[in-house]
Protein backbone atom coordinates (compact mmCIF):
# COMPACT_ATOMS: atom_id res chain seq x y z
CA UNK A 1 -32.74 67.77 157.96
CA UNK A 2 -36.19 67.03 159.08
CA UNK A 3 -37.07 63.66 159.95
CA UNK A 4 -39.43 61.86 157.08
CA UNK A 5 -43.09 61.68 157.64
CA UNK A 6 -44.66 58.78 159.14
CA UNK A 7 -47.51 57.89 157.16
CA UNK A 8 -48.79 57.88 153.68
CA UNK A 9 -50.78 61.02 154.07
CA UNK A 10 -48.52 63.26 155.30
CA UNK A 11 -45.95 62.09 152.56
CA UNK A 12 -48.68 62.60 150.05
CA UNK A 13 -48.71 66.32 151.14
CA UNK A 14 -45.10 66.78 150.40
CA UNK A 15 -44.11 68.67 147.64
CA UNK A 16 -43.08 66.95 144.56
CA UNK A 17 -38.69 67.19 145.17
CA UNK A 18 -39.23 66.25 148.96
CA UNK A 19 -41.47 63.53 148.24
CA UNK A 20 -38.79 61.82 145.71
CA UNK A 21 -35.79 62.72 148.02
CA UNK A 22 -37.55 60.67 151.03
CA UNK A 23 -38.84 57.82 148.72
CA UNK A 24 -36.55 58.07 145.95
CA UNK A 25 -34.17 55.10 147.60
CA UNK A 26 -37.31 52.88 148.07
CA UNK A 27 -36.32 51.36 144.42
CA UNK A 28 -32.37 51.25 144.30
CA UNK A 29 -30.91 54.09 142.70
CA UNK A 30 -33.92 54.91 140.67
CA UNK A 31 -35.58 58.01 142.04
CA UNK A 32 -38.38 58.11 139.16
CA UNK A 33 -40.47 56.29 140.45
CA UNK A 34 -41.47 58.15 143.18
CA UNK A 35 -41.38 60.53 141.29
CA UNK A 36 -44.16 59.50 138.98
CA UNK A 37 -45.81 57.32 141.37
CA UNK A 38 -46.32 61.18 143.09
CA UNK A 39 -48.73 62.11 140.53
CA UNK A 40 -51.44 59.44 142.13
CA UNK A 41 -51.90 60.94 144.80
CA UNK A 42 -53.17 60.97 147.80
CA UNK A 43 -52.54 57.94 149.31
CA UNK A 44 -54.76 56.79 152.29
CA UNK A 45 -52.01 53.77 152.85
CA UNK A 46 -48.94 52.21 152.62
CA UNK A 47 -50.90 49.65 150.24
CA UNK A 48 -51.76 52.30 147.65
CA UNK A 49 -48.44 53.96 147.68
CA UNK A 50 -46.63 50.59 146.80
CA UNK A 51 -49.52 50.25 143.93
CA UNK A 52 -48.93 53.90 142.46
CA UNK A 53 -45.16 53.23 142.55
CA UNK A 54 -45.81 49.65 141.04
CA UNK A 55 -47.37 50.76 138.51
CA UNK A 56 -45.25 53.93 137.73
CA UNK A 57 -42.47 51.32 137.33
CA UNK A 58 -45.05 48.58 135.44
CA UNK A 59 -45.45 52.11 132.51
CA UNK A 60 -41.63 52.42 132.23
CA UNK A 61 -39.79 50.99 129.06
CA UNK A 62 -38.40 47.79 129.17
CA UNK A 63 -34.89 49.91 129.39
CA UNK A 64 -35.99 51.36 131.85
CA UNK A 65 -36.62 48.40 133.65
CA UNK A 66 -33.23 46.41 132.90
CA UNK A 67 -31.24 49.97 134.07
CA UNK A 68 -33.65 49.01 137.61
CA UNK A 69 -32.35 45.47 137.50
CA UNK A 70 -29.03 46.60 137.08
CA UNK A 71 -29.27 48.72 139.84
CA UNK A 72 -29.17 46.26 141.65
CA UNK A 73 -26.31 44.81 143.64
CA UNK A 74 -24.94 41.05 143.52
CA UNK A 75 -25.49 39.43 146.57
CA UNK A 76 -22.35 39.07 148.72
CA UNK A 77 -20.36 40.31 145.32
CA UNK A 78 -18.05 43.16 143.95
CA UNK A 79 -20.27 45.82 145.72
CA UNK A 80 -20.79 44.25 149.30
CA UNK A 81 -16.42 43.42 149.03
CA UNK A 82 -15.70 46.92 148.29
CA UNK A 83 -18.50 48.62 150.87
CA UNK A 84 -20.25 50.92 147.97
CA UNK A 85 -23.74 49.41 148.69
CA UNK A 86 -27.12 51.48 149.61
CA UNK A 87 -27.55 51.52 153.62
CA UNK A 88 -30.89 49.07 152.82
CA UNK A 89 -29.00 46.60 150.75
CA UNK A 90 -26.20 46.39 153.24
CA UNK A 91 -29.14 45.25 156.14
CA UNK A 92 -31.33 43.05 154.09
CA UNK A 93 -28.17 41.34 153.07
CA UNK A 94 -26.90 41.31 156.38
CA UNK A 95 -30.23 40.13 157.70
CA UNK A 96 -30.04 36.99 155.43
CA UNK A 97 -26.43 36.92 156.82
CA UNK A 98 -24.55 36.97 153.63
CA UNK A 99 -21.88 39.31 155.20
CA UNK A 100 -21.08 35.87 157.46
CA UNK A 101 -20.64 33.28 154.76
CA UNK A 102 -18.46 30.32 155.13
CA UNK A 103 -15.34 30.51 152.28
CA UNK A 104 -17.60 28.05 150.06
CA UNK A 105 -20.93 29.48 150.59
CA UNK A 106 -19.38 32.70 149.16
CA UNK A 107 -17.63 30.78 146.29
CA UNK A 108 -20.98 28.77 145.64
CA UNK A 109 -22.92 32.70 145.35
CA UNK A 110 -20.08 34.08 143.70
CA UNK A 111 -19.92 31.37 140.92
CA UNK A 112 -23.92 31.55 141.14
CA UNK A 113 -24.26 34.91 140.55
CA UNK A 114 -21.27 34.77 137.61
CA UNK A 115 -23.06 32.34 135.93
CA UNK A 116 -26.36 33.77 136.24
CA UNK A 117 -25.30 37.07 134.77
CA UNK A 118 -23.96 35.36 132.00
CA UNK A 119 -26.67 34.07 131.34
CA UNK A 120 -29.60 36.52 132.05
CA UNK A 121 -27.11 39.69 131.30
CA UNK A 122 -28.43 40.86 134.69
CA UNK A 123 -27.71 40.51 138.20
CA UNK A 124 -29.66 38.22 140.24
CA UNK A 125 -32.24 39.69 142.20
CA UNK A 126 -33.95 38.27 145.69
CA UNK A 127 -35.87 39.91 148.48
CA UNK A 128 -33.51 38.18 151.13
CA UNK A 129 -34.74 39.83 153.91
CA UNK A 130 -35.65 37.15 156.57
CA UNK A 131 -34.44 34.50 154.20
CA UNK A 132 -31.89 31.67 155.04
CA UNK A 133 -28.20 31.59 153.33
CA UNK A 134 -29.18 28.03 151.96
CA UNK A 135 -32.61 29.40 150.71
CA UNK A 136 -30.60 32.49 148.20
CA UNK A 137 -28.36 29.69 147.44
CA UNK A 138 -30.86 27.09 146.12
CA UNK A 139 -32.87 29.76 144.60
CA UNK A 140 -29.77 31.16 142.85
CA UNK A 141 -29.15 27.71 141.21
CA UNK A 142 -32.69 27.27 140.19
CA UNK A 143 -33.72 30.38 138.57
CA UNK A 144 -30.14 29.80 136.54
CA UNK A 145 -32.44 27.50 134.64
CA UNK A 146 -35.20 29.81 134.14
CA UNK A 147 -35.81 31.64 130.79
CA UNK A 148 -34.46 35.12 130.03
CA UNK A 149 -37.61 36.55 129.96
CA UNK A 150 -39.01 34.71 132.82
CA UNK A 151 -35.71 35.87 135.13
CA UNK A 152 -37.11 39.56 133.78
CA UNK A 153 -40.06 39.60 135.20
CA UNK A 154 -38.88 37.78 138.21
CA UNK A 155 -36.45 40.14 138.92
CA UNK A 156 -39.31 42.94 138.76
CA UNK A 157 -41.53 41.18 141.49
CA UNK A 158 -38.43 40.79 143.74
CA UNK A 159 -38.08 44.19 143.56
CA UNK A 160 -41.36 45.09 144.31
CA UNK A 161 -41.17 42.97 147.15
CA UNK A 162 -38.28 44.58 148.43
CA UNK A 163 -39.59 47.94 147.62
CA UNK A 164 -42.64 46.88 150.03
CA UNK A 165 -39.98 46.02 152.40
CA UNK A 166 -38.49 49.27 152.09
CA UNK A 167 -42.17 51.34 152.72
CA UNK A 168 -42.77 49.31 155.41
CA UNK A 169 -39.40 49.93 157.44
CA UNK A 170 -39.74 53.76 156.28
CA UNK A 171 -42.75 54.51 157.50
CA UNK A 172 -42.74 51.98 160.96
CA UNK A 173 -39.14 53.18 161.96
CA UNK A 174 -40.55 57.02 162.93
């Protein structure tokens, strides 16, 4: 396998299957968006190709959008126990270190993120990279009290934030 290309242009000259295979794991599990993000381009930066795939995923259906959401992983939950997460969640998690939480930090995000699905439907959603344990904690607990709506769209600029996360670490790690 050839190794990705290293900057916007050259993964604007791609062809259409190539381009989603390298940036189809930029939003978890959800390959179309690069997929119709690829019909804007070129893209002269690493700005613009966030925008076109932020704004393929702003088009989508509100399914759509929960099915994203869902995508999603718990943090420090079911997935992270039984190893079945994506390569980038298991390092942003790591790099907030939930994979080193004391017994009652992980009960505290376990209940968290219980009760927060409950209540949203959803899993909660954070850009953790570079964050603190305490940080995801007390954000947990607060959004708990947010609207279901609000917690939507929340959840959809997390992502994006993580998705820029994503770019970034693509494209800087050739």
């Amino acid at each position: 396998m050839t190794p990705a290309p290293t900057t916007p242009a050259a993964l604007s000259a791609l062809p259409k299957n190539e381009f989603a295979r390298v940036l189809g794991g930029i939003f978890e599990h959800t390959s179309w968006i690069a997929v119709r993000a690829y019909e804007r381009r070129p893209f002269e930066s690493v700005d613009a190709l966030h925008a076109a795939m932020l704004a393929a995923l702003a088009a989508a259906p509100r399914e759509a959008k929960l099915a994203l959401i869902c995508a999603h992983p718990e943090l420090a939950g079911r997935e992270a126990a039984a190893g079945t997460m994506t390569a980038d969640s298991v390092g942003e998690q790591a790099s907030a270190g939930l994979d080193r939480c004391s017994a009652d930090e992980l009960a505290r995000l376990r209940a968290g993120n219980a009760a927060y699905r409950e209540k949203f439907g959803f899993p909660f959603v954070m850009a953790v990279k570079g964050r603190s344990r305490q940080e995801i904690l007390a954000a947990l607990a607060e959004r708990t009290g947010n609207t279901r709506d609000a917690e939507f769209a929340r959840c959809l600029d997390e992502i994006g934030k993580i998705a820029r996360l994503r770019l970034d670490a693509l494209l800087e790690s050739r």
